[in-house]
N, C-alpha and C. Protein backbone atom coordinates (compact mmCIF):
# COMPACT_ATOMS: atom_id res chain seq x y z
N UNK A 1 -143.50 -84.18 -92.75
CA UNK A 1 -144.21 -83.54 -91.66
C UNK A 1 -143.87 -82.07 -91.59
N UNK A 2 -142.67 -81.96 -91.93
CA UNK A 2 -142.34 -80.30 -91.66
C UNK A 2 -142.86 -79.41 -93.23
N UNK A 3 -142.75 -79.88 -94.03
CA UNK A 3 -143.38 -79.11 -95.14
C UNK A 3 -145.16 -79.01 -95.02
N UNK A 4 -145.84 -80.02 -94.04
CA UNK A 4 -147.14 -79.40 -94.22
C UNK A 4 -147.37 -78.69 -92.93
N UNK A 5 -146.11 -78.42 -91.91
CA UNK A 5 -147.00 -77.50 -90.80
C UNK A 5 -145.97 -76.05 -91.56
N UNK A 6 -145.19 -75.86 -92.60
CA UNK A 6 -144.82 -75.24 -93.45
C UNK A 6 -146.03 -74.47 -94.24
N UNK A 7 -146.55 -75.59 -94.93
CA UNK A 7 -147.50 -75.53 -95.27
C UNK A 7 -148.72 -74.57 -94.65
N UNK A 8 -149.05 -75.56 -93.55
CA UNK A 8 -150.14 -75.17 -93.00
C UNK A 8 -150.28 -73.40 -92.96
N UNK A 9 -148.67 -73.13 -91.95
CA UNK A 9 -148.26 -71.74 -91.82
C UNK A 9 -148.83 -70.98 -93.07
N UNK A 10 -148.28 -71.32 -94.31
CA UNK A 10 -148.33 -70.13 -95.13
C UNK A 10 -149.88 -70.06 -95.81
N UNK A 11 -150.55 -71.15 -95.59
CA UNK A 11 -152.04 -70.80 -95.85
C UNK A 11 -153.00 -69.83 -94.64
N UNK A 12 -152.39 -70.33 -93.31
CA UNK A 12 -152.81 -69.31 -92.34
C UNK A 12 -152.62 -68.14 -92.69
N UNK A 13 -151.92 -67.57 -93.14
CA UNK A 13 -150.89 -65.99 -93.34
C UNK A 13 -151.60 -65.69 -94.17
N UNK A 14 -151.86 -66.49 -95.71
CA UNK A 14 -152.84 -65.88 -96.72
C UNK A 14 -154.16 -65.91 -96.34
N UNK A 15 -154.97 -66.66 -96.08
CA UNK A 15 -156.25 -66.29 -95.38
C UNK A 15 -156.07 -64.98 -94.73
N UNK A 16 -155.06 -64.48 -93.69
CA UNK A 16 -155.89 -63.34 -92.64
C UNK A 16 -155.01 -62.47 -93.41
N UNK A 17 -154.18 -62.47 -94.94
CA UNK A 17 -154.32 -60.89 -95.69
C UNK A 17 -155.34 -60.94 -95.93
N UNK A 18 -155.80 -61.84 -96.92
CA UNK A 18 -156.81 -61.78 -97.17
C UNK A 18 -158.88 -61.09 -96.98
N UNK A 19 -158.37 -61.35 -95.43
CA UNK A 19 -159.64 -61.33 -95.05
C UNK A 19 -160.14 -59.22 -94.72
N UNK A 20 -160.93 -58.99 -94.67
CA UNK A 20 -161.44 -57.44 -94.59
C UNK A 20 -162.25 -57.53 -94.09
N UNK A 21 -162.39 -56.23 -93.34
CA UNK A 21 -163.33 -56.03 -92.34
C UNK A 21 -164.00 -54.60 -92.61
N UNK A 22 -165.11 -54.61 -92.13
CA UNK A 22 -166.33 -53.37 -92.64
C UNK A 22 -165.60 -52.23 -92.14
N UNK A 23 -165.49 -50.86 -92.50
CA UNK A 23 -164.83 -50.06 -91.64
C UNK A 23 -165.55 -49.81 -90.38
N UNK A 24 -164.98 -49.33 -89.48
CA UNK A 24 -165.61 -49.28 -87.78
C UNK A 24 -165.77 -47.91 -87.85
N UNK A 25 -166.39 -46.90 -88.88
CA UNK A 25 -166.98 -45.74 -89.03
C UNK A 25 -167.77 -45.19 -89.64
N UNK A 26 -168.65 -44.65 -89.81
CA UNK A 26 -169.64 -44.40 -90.55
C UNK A 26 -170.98 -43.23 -90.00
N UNK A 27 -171.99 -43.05 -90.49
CA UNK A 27 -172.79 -41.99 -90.19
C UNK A 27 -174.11 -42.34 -89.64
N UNK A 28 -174.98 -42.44 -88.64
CA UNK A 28 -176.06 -42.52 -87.84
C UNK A 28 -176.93 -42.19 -87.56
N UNK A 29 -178.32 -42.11 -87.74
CA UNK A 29 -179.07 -41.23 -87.19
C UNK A 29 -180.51 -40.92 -87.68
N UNK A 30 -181.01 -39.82 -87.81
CA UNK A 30 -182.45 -40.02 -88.27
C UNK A 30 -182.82 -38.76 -89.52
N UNK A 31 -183.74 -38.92 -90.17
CA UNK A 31 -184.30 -38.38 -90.91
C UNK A 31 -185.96 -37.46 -90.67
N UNK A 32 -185.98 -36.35 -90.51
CA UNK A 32 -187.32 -36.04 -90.49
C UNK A 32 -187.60 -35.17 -91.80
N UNK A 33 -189.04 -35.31 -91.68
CA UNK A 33 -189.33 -34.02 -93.22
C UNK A 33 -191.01 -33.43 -92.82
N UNK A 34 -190.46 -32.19 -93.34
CA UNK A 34 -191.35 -30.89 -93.08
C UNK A 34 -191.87 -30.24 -93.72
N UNK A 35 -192.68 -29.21 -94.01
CA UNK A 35 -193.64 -29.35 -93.17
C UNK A 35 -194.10 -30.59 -93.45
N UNK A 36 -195.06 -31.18 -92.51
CA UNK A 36 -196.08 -32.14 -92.65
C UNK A 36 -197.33 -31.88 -92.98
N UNK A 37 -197.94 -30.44 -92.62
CA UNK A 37 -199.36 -30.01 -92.76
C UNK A 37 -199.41 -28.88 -93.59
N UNK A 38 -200.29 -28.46 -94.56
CA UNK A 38 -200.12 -27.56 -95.48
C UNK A 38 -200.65 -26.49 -95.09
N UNK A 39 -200.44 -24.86 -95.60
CA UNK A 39 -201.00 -23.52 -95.08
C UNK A 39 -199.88 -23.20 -94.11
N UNK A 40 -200.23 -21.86 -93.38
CA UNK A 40 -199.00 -21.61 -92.43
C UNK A 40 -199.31 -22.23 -91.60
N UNK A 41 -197.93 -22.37 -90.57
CA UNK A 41 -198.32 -22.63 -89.15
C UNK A 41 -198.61 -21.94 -88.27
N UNK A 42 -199.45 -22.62 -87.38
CA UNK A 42 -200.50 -22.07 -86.41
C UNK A 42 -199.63 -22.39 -84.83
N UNK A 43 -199.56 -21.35 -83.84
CA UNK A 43 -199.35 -22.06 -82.85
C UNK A 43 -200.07 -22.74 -81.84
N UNK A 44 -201.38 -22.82 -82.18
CA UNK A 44 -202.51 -23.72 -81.40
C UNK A 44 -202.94 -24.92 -81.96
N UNK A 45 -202.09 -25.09 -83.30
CA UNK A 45 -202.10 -26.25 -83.86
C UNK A 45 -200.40 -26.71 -84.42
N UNK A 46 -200.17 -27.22 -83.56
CA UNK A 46 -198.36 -27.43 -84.15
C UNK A 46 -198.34 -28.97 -85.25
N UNK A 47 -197.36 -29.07 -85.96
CA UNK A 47 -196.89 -29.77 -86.78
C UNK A 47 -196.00 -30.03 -86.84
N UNK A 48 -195.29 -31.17 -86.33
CA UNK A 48 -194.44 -31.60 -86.25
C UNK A 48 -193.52 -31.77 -87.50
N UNK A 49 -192.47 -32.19 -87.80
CA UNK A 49 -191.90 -32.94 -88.92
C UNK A 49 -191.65 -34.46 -88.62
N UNK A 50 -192.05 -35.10 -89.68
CA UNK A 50 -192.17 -36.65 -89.10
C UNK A 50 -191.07 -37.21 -89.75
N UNK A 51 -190.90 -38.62 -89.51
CA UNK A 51 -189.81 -39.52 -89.94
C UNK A 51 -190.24 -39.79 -90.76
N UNK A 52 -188.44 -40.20 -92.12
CA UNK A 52 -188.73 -40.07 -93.40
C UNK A 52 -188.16 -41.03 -93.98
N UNK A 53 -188.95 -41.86 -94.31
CA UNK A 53 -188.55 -43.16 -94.96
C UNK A 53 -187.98 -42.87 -97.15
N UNK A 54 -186.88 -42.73 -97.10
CA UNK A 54 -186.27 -41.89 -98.10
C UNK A 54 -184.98 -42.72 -98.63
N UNK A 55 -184.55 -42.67 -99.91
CA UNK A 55 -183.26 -43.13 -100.21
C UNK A 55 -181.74 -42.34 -100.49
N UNK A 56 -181.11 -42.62 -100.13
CA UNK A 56 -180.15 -41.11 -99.90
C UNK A 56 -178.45 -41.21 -100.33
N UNK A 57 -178.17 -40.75 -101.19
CA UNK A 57 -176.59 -41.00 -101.70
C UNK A 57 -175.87 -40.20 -100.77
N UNK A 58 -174.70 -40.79 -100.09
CA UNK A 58 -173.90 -40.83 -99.68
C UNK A 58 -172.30 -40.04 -100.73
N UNK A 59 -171.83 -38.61 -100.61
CA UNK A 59 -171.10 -38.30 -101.68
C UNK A 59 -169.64 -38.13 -101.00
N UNK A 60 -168.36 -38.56 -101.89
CA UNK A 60 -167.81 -38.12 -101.28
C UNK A 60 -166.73 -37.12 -102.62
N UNK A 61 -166.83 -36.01 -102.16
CA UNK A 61 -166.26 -35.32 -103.37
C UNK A 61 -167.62 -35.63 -104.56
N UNK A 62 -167.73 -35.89 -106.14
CA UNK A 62 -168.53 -36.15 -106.66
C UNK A 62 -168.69 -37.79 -107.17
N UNK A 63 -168.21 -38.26 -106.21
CA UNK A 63 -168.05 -40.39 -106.51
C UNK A 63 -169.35 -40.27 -105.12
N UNK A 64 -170.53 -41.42 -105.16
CA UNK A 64 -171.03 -41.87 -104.44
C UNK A 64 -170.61 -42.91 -103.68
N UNK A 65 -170.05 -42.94 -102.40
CA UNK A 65 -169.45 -43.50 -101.40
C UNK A 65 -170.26 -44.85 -100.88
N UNK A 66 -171.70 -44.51 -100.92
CA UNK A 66 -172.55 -45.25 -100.08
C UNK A 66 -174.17 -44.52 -100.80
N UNK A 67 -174.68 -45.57 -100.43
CA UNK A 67 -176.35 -45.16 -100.28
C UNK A 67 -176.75 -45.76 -99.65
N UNK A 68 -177.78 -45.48 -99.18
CA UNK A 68 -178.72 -46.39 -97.58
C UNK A 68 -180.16 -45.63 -97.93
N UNK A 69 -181.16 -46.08 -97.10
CA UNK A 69 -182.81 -46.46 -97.03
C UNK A 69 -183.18 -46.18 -95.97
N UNK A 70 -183.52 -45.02 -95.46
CA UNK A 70 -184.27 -44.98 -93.80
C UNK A 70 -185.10 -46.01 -93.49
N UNK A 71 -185.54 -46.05 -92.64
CA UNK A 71 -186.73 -47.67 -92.22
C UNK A 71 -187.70 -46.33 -91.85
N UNK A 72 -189.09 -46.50 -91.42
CA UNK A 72 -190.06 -46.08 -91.48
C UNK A 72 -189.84 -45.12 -90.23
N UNK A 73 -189.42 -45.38 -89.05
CA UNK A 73 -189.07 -44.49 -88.32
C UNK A 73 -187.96 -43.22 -88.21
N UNK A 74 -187.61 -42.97 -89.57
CA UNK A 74 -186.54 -42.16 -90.00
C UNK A 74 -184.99 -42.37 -89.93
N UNK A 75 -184.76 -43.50 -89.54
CA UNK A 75 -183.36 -43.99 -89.09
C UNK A 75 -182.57 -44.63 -89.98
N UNK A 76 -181.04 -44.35 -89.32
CA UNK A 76 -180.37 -45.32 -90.48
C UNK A 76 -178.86 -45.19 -90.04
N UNK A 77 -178.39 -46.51 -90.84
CA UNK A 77 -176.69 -46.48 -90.42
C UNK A 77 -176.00 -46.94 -91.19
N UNK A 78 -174.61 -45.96 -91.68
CA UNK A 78 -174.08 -46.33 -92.99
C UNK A 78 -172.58 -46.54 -92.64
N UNK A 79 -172.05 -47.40 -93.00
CA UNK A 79 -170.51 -47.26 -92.61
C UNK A 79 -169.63 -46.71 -93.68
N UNK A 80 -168.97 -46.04 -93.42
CA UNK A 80 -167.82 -45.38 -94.79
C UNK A 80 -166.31 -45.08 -94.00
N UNK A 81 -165.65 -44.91 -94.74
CA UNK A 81 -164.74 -44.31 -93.92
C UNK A 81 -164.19 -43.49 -93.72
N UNK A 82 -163.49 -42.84 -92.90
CA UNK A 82 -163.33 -41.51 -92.21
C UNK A 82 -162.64 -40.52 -93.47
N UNK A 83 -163.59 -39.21 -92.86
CA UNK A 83 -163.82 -38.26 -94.26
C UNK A 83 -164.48 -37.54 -94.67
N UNK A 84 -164.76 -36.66 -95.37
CA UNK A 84 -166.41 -35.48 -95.71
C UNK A 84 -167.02 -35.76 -96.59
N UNK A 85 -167.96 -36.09 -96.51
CA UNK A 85 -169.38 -36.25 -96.95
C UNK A 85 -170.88 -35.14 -97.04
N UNK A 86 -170.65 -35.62 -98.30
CA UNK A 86 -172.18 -34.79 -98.83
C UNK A 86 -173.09 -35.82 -98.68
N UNK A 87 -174.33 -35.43 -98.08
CA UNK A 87 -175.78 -36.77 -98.51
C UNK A 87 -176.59 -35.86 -99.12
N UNK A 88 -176.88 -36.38 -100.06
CA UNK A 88 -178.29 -35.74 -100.63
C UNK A 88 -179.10 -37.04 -101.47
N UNK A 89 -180.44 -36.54 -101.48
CA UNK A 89 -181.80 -37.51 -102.17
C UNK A 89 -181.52 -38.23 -102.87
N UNK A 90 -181.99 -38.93 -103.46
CA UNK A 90 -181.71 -39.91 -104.35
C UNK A 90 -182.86 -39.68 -105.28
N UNK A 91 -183.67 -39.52 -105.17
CA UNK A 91 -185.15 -39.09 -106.16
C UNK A 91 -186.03 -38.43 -105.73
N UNK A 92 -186.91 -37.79 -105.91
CA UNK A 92 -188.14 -37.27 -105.68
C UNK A 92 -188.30 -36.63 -104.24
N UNK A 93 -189.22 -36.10 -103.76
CA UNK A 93 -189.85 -35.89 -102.38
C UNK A 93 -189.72 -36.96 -100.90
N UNK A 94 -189.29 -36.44 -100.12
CA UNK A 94 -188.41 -35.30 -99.70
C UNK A 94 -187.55 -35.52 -100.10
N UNK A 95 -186.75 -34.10 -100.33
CA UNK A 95 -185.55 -33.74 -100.61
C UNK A 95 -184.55 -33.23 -99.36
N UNK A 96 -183.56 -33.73 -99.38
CA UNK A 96 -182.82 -33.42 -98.10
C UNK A 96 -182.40 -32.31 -98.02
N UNK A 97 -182.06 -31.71 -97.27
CA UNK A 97 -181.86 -30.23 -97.16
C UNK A 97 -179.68 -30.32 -97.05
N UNK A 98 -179.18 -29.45 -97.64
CA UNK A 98 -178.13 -29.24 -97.85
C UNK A 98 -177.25 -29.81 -96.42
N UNK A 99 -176.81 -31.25 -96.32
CA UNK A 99 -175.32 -32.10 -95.30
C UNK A 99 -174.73 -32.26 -95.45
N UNK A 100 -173.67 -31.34 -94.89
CA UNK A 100 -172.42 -31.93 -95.01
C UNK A 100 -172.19 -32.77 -93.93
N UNK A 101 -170.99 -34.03 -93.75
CA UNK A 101 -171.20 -34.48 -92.52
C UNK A 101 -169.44 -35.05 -92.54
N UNK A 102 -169.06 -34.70 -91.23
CA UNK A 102 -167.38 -35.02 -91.12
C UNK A 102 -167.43 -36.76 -89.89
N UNK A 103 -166.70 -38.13 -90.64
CA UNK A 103 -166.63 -38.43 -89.76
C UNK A 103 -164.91 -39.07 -89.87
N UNK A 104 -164.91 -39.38 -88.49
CA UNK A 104 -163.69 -39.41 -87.90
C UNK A 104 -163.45 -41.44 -87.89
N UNK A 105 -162.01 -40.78 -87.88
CA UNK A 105 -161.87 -42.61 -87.87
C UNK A 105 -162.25 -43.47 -86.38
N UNK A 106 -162.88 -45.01 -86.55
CA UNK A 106 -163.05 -45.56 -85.13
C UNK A 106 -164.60 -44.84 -84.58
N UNK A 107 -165.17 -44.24 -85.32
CA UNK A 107 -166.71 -43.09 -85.03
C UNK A 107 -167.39 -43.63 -85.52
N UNK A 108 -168.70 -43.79 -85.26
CA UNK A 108 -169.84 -42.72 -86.21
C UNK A 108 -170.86 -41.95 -85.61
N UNK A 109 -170.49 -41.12 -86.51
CA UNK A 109 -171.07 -39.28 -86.37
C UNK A 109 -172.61 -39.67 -86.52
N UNK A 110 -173.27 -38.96 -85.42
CA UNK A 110 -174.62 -38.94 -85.02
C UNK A 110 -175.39 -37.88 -85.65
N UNK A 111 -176.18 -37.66 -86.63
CA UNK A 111 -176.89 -36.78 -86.98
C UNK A 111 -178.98 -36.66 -86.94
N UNK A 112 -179.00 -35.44 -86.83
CA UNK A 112 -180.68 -35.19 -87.72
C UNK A 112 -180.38 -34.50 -88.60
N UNK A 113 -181.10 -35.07 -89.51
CA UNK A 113 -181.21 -34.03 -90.65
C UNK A 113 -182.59 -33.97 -91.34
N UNK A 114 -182.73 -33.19 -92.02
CA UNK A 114 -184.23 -32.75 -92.09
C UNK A 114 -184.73 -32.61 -93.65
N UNK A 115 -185.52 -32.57 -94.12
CA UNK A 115 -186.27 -32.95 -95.53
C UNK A 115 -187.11 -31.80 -95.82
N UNK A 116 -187.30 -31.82 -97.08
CA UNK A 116 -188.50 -30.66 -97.31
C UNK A 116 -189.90 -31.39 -98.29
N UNK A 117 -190.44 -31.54 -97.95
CA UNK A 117 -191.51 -32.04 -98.36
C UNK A 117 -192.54 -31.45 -99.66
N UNK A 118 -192.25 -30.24 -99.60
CA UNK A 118 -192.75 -29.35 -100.90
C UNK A 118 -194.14 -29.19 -100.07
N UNK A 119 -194.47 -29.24 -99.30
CA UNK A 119 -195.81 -28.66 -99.00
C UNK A 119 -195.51 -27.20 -98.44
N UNK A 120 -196.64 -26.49 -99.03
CA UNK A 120 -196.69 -25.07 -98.70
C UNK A 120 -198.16 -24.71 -98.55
């Protein structure tokens, strides 16, 4: 009896080294890209920059940390852990415009960041 609550003990103990948890930090927030309408802008006709459904590497130093996928409304949430970060594009149009982004441990850092669309 005493060697399997012995037992029991030391399988409890290895399970919860074992076990890992997502870090509780990471980066948030939305994506827009601009222009949206081609020619200059007009101020009786404005143009917004819209949300940008885009794929986006996550850098940290020159190792890719993370990548994530906006959803159609420009949004998104990546967990990493606490530290500086570069994001930039992953392919083609839009291209993200130069982020750096600092987050802190137990956070995540709320951003917009913005796209360039190549329209002129």
């Amino acid at each position: 009896m005493r060697a399997l609550v012995l037992l029991a003990l030391i399988l409890l103990i290895l399970a919860s080294c074992g076990s890992s948890t997502a870090p509780s930090s990471g980066i948030r927030g939305t994506i827009l890209a601009g222009p949206a309408c081609p020619g200059p802008a007009r101020l009786d006709s404005p143009c917004p920059d819209r949300p940008a459904s885009m794929t986006v590497e996550v850098l940290s130093g020159t190792a890719i940390a993370a990548t994530f996928t906006t959803d159609a409304a420009g949004t998104f949430s990546v967990s990493v852990a606490p530290g500086t970060y570069t994001l930039r594009s992953k392919n083609g149009l839009p291209t993200l415009k130069s982020s750096t982004v600092v987050v802190a441990a137990g956070e995540y850092t709320d951003v917009e960041l913005h796209a360039d669309t190549g329209i002129r």
